[in-house]
N, C-alpha and C. Protein backbone atom coordinates (compact mmCIF):
# COMPACT_ATOMS: atom_id res chain seq x y z
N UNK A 1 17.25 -46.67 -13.21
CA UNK A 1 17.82 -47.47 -14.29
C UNK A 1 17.09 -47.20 -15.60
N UNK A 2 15.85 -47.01 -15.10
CA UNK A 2 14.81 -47.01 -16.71
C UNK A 2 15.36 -45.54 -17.36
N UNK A 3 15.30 -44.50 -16.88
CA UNK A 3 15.96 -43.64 -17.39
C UNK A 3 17.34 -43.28 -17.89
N UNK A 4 18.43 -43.99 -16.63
CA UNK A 4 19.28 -43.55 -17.44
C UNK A 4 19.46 -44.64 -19.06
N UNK A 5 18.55 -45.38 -19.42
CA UNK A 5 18.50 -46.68 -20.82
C UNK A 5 18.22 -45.69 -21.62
N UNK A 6 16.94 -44.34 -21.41
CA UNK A 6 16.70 -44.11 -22.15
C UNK A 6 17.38 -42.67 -22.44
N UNK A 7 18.62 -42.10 -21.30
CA UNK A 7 18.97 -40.74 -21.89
C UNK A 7 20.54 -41.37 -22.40
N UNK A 8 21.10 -43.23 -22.28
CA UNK A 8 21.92 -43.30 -23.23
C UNK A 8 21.77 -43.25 -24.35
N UNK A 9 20.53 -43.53 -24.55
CA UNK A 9 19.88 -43.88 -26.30
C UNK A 9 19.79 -42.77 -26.65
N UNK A 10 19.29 -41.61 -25.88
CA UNK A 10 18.69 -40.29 -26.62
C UNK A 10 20.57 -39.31 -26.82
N UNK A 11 21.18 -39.93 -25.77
CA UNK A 11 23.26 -39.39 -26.15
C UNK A 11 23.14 -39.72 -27.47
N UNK A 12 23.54 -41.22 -27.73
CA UNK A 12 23.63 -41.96 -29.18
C UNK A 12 23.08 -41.27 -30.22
N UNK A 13 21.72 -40.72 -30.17
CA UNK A 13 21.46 -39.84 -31.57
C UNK A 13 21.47 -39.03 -31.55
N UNK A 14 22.33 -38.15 -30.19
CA UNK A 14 23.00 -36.63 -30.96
C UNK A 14 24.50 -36.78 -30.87
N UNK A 15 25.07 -38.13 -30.55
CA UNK A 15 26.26 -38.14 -30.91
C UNK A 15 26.70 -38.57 -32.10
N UNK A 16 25.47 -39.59 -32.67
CA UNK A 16 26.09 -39.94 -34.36
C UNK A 16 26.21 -39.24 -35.25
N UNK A 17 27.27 -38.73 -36.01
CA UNK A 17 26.96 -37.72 -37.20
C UNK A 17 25.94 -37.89 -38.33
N UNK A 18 25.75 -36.80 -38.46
CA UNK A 18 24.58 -36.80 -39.68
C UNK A 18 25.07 -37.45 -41.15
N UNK A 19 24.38 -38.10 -41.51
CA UNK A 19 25.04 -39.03 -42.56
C UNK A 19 24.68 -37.53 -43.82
N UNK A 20 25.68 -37.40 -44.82
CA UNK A 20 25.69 -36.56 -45.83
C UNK A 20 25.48 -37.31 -46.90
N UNK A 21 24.67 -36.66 -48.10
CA UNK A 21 24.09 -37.38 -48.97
C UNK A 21 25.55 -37.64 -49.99
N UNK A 22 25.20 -38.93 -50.85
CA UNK A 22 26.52 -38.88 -51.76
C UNK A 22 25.82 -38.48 -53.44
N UNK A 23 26.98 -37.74 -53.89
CA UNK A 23 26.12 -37.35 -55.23
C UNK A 23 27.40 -37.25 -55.92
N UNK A 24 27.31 -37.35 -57.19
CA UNK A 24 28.16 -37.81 -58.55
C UNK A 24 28.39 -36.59 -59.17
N UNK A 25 29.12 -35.86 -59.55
CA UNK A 25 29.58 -34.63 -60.26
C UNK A 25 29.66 -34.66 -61.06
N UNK A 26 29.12 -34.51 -62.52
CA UNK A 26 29.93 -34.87 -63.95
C UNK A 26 29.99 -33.84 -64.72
N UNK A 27 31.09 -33.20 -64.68
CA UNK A 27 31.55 -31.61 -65.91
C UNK A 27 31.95 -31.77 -67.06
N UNK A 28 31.84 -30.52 -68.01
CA UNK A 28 32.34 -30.61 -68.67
C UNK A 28 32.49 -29.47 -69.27
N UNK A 29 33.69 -28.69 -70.22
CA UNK A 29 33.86 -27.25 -71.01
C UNK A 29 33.86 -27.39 -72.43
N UNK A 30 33.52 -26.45 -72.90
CA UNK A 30 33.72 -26.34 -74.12
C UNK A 30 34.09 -25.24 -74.90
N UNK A 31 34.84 -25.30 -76.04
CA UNK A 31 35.04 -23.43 -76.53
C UNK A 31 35.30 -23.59 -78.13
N UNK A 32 34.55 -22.61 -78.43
CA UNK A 32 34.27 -23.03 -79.84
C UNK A 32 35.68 -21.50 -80.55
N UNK A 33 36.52 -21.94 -80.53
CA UNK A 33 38.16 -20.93 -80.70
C UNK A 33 38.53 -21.29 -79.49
N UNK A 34 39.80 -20.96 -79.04
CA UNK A 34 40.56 -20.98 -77.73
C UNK A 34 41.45 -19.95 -78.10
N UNK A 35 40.98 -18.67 -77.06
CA UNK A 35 39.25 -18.37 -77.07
C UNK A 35 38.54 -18.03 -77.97
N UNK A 36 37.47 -18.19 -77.15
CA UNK A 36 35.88 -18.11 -78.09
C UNK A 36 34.81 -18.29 -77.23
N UNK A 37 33.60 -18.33 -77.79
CA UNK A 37 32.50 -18.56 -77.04
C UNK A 37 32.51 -20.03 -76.14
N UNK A 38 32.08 -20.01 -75.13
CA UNK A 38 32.51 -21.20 -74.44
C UNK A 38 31.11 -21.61 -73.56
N UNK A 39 30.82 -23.12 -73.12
CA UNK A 39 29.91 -23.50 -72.69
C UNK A 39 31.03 -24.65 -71.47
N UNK A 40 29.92 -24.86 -70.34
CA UNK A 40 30.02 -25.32 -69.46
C UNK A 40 28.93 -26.41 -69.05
N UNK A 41 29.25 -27.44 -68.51
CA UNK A 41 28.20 -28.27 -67.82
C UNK A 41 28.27 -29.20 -67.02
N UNK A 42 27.50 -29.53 -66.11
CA UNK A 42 27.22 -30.33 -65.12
C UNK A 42 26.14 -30.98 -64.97
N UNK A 43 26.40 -32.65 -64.50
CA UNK A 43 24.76 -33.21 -63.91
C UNK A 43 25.55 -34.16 -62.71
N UNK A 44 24.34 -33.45 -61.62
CA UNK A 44 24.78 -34.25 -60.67
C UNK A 44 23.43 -35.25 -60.72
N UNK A 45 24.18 -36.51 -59.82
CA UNK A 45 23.33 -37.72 -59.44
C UNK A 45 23.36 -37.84 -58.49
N UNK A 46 22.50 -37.78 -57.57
CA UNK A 46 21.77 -38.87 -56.13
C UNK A 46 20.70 -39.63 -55.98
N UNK A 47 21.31 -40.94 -56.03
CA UNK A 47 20.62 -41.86 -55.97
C UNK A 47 19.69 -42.06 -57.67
N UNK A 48 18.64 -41.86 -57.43
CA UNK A 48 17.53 -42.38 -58.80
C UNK A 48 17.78 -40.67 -59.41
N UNK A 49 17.71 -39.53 -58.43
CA UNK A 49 17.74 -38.05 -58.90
C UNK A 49 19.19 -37.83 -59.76
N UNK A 50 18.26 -36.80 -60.91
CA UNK A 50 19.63 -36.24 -62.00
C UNK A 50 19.23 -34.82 -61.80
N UNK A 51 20.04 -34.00 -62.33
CA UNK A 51 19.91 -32.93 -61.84
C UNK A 51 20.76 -32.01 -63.28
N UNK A 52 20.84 -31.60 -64.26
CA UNK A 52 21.58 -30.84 -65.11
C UNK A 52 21.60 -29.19 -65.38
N UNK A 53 23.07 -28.92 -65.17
CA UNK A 53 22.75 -27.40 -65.40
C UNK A 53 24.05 -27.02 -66.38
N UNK A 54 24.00 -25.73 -66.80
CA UNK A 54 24.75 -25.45 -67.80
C UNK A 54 24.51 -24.34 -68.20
N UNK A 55 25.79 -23.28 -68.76
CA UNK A 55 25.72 -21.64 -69.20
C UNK A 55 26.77 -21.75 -70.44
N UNK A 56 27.23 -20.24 -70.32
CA UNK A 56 27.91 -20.35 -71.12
C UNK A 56 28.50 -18.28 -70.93
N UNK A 57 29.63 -18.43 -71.48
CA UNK A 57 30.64 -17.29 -72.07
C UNK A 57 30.99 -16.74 -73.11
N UNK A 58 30.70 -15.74 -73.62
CA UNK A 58 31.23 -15.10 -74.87
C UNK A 58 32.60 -15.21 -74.97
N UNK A 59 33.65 -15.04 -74.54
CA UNK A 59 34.82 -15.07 -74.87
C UNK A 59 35.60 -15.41 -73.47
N UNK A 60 35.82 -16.51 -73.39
CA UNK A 60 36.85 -17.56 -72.92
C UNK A 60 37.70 -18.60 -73.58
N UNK A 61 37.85 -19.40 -72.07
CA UNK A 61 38.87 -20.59 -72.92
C UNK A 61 38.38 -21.93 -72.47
N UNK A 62 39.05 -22.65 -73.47
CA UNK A 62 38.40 -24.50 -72.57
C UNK A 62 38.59 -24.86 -70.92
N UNK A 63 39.73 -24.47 -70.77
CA UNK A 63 40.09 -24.44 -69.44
C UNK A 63 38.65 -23.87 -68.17
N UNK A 64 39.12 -22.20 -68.90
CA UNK A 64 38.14 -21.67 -67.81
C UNK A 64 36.43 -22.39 -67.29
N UNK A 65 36.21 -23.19 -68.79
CA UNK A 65 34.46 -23.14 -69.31
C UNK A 65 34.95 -24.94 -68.27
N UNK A 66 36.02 -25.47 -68.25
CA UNK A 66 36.18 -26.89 -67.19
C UNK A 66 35.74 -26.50 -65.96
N UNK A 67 36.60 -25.84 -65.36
CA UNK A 67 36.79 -24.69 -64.17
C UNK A 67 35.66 -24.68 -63.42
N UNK A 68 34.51 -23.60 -64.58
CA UNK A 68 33.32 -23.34 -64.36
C UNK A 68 32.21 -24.60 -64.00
N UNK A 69 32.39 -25.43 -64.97
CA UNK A 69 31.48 -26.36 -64.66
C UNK A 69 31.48 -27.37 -63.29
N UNK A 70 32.80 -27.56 -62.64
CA UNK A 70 32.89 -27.90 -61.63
C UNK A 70 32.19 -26.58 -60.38
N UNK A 71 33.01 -25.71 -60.44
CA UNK A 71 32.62 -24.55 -59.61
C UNK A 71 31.13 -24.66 -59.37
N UNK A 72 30.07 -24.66 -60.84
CA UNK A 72 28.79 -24.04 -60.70
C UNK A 72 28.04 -25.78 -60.31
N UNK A 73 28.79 -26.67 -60.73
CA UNK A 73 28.19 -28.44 -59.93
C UNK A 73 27.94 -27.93 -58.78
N UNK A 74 29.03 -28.05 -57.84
CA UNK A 74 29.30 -27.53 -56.50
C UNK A 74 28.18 -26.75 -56.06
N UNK A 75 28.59 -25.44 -56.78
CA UNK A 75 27.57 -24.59 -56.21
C UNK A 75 26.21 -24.56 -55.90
N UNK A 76 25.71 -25.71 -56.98
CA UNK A 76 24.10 -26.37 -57.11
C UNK A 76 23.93 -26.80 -55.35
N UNK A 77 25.15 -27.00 -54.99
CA UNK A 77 24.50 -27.79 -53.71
C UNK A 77 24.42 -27.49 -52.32
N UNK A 78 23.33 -27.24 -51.98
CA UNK A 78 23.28 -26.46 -50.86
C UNK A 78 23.58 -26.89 -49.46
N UNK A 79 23.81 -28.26 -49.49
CA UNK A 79 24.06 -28.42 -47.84
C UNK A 79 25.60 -29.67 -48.40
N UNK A 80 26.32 -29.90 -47.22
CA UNK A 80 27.54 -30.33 -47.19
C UNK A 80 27.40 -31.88 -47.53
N UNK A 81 27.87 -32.17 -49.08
CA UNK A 81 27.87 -33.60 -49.55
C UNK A 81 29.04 -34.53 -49.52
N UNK A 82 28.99 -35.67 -49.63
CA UNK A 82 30.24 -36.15 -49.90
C UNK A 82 30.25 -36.79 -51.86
N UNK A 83 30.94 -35.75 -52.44
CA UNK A 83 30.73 -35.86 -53.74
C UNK A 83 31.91 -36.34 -54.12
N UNK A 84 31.62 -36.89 -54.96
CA UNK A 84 32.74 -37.74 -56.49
C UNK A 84 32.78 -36.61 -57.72
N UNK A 85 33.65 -36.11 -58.04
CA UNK A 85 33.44 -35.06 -58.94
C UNK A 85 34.32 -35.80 -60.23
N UNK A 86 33.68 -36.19 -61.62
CA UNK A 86 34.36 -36.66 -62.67
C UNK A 86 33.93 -35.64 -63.69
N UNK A 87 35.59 -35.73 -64.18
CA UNK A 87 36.10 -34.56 -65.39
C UNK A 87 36.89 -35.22 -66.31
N UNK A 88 37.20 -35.25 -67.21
CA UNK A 88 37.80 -35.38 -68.47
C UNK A 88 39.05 -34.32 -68.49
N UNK A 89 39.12 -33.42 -67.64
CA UNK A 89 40.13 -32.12 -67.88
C UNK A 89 41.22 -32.70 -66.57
N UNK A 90 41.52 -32.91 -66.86
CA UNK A 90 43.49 -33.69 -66.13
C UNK A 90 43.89 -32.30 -65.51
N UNK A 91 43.38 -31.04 -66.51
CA UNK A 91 44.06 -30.01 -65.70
C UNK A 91 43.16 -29.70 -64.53
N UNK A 92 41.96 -29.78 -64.48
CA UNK A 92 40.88 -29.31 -63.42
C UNK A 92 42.00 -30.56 -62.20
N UNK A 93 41.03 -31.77 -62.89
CA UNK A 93 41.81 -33.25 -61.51
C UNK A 93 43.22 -33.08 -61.19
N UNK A 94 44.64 -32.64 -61.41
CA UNK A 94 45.23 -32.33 -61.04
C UNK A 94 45.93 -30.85 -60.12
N UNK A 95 45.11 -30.19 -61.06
CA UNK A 95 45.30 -28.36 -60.36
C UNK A 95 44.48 -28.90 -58.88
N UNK A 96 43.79 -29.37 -58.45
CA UNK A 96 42.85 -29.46 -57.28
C UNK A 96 43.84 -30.32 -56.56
N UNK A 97 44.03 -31.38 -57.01
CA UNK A 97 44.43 -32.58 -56.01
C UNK A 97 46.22 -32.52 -55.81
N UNK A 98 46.58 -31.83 -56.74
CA UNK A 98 48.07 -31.84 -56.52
C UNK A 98 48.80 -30.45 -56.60
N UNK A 99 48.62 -29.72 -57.34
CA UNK A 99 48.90 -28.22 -58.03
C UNK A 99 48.68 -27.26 -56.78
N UNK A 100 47.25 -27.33 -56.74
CA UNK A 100 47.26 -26.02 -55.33
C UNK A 100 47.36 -25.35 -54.33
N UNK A 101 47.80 -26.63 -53.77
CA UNK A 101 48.18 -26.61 -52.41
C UNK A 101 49.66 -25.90 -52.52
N UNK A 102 50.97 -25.94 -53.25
CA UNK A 102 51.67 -25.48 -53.80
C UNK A 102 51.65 -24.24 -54.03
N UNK A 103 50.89 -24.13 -55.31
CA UNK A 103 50.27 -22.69 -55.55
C UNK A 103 50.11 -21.50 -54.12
N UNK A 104 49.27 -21.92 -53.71
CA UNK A 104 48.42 -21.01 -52.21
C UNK A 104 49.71 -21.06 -51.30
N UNK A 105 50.87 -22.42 -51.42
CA UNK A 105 52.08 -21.81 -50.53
C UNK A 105 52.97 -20.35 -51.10
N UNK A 106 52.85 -20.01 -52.58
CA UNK A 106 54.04 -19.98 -53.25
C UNK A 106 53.19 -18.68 -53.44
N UNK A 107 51.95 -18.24 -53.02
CA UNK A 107 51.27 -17.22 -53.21
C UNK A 107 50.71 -16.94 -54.61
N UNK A 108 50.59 -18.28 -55.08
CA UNK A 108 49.54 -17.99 -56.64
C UNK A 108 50.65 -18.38 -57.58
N UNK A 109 51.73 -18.34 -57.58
CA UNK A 109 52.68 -18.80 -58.51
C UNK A 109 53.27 -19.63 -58.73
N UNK A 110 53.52 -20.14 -59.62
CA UNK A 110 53.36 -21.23 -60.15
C UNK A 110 55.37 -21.73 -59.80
N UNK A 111 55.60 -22.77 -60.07
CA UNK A 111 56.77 -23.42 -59.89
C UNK A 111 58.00 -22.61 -60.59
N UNK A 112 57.12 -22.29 -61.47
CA UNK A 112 58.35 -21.11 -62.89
C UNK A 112 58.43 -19.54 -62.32
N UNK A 113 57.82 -19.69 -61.48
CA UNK A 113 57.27 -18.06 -60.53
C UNK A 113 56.68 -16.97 -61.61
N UNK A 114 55.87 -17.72 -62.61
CA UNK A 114 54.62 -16.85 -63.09
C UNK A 114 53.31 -17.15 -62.41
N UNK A 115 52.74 -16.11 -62.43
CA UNK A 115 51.09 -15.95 -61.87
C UNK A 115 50.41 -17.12 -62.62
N UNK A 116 49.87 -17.87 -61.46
CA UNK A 116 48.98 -18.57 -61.90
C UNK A 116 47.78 -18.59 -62.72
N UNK A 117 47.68 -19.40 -64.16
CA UNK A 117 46.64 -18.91 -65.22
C UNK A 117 45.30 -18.98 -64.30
N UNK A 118 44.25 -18.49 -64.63
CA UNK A 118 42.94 -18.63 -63.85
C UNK A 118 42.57 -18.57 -62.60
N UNK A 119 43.18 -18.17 -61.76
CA UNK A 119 43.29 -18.07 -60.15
C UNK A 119 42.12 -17.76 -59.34
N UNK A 120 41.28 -16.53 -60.59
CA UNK A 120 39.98 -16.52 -59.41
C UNK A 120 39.49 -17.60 -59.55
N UNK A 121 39.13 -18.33 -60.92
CA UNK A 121 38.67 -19.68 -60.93
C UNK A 121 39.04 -20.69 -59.99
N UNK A 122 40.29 -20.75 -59.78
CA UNK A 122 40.55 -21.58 -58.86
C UNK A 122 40.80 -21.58 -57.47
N UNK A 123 40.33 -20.06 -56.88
CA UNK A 123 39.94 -19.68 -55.74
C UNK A 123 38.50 -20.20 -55.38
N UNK A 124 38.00 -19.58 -56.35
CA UNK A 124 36.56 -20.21 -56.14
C UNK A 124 36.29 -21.98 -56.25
N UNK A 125 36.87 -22.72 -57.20
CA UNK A 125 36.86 -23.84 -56.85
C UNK A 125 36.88 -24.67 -55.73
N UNK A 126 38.26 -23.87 -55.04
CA UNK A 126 39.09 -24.47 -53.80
C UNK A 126 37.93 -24.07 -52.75
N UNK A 127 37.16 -22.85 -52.68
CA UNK A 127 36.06 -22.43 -52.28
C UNK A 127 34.93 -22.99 -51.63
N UNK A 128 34.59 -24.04 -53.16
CA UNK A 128 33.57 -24.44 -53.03
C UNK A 128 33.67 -26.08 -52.84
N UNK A 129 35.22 -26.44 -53.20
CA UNK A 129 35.34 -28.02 -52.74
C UNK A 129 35.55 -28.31 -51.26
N UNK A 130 36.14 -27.25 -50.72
CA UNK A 130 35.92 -26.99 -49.26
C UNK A 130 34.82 -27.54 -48.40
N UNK A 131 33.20 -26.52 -49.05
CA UNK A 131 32.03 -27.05 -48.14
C UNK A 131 31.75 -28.53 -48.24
N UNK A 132 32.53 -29.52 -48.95
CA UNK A 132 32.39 -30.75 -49.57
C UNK A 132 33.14 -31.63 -48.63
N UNK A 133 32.59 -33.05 -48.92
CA UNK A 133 33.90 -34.23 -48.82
C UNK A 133 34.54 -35.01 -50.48
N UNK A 134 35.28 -34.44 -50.39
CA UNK A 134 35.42 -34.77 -52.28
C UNK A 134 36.72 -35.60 -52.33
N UNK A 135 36.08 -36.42 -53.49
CA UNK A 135 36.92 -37.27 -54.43
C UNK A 135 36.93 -36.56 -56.06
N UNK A 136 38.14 -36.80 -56.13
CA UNK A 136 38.26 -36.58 -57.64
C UNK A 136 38.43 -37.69 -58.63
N UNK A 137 37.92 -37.78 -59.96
CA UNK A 137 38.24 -39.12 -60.70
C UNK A 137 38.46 -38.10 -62.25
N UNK A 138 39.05 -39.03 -62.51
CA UNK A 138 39.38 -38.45 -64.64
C UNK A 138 38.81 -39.80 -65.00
N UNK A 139 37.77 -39.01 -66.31
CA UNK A 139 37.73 -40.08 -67.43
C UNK A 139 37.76 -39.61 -68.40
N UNK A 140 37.88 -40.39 -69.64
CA UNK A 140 38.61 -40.02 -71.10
C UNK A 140 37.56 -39.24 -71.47
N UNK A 141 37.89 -38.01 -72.18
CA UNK A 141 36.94 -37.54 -72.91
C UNK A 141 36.07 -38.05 -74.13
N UNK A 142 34.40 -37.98 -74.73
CA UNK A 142 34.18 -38.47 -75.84
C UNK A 142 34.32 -40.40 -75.52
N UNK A 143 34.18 -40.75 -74.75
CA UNK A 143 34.90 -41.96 -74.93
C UNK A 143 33.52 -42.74 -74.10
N UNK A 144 33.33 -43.87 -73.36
CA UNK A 144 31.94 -44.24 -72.83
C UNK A 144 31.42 -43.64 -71.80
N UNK A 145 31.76 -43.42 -70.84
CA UNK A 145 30.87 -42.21 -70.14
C UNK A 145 29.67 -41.74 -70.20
N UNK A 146 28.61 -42.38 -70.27
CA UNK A 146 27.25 -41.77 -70.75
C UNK A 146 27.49 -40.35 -70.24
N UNK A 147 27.60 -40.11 -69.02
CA UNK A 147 27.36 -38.93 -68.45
C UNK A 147 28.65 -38.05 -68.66
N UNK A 148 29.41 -37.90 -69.21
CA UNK A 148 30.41 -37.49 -69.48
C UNK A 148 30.23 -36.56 -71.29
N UNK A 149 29.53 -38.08 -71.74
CA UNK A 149 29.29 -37.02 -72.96
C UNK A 149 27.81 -36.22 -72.96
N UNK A 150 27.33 -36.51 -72.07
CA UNK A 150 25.84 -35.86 -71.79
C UNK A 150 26.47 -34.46 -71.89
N UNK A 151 27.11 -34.13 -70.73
CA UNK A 151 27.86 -32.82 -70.02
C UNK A 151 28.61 -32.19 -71.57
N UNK A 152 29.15 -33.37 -71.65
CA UNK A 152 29.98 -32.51 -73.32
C UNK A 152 28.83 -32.15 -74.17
N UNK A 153 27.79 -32.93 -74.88
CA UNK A 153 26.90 -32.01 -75.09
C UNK A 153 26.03 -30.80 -74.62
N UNK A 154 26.16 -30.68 -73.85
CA UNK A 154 25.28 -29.04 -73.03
C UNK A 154 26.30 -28.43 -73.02
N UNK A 155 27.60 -28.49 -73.01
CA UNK A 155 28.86 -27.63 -72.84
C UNK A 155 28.30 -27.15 -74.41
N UNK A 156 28.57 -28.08 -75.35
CA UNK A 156 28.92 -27.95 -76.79
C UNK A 156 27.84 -27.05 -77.15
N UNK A 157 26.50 -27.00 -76.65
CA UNK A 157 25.30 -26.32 -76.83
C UNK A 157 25.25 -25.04 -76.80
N UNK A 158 25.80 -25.16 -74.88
CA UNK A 158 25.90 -24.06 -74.52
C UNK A 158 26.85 -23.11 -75.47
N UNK A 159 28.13 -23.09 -75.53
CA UNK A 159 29.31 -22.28 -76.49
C UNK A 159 28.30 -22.31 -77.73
N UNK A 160 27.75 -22.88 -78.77
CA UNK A 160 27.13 -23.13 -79.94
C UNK A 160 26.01 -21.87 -79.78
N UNK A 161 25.05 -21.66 -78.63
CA UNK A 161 24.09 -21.21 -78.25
C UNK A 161 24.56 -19.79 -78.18
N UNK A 162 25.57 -19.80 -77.81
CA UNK A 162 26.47 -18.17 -77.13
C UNK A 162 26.66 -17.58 -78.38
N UNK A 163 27.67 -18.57 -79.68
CA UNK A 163 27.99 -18.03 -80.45
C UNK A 163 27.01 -17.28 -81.64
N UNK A 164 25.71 -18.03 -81.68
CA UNK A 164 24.81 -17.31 -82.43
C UNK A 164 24.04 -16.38 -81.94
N UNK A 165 24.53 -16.35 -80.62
CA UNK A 165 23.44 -15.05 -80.08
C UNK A 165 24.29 -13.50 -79.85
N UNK A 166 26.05 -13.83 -80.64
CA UNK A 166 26.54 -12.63 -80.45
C UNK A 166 26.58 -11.84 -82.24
């Protein structure tokens, strides 16, 4: 009896799943022309931890530099999270949650049966939201969001940063 108490208990903790950490996504693009030099950014949150990263492109578009900043959030993270990813770009939160699945039936093309704008981008997205458990949220751009305009500034930096260094 004493044993089998203790090889139900020792079942129980390799049958519970591993709890995945939750962390906050916050992107953002920027492009100084459309196109033009363009900046990207992200800060993720877990728990008390912030985390900010951010690049940038000589010649892109706002879109792509959205794109990116989700993509390279993601990519920051090395083991399988359950993330909240918030964007300001309606086209990122919709191309993901409603648009692509469509797309990837229709073989990349779009409803009008032109090639879909940005596709590796959004290969790689679909890519990298994959290793995830994700939620998507929109909030207004510029608007209260601390972390929203954080991201818009390092985007804005970044493109600003690009453009004087070409």
């Amino acid at each position: 009896m004493f044993w089998s108490v203790i090889h139900a208990s020792a079942l129980r903790r390799v049958i519970q799943p591993k709890s995945v950490k939750k962390v906050q996504l916050i992107t953002d693009g920027a492009c100084l022309g459309n196109p033009g030099p363009g900046g990207w950014a992200a800060i993720l949150r877990h728990g008390p931890s912030k985390k900010e990263v951010y690049g940038c492109e000589s010649h892109t578009t706002n879109n792509r530099m959205e794109l990116k900043a989700a993509i390279e959030g993601l990519r920051t993270l090395k083991e399988k999270c359950d993330v909240e990813v918030i964007t300001d770009s309606e086209y990122v939160k919709n191309g993901i949650t409603q648009w692509i699945t469509a797309w990837k039936k229709r073989n990349w093309m779009t409803s009008a049966k032109k090639a879909v704008v940005n596709r590796d981008l959004w290969e790689e997205l679909d890519d990298q939201a994959a290793r995830h458990q994700m939620k998507w949220s929109w909030t207004k751009g510029h608007a209260s969001h601390e972390d929203n305009n954080r991201a818009d500034e390092l985007a804005s930096l970044a493109a600003r940063e690009q453009r004087s260094s070409d």
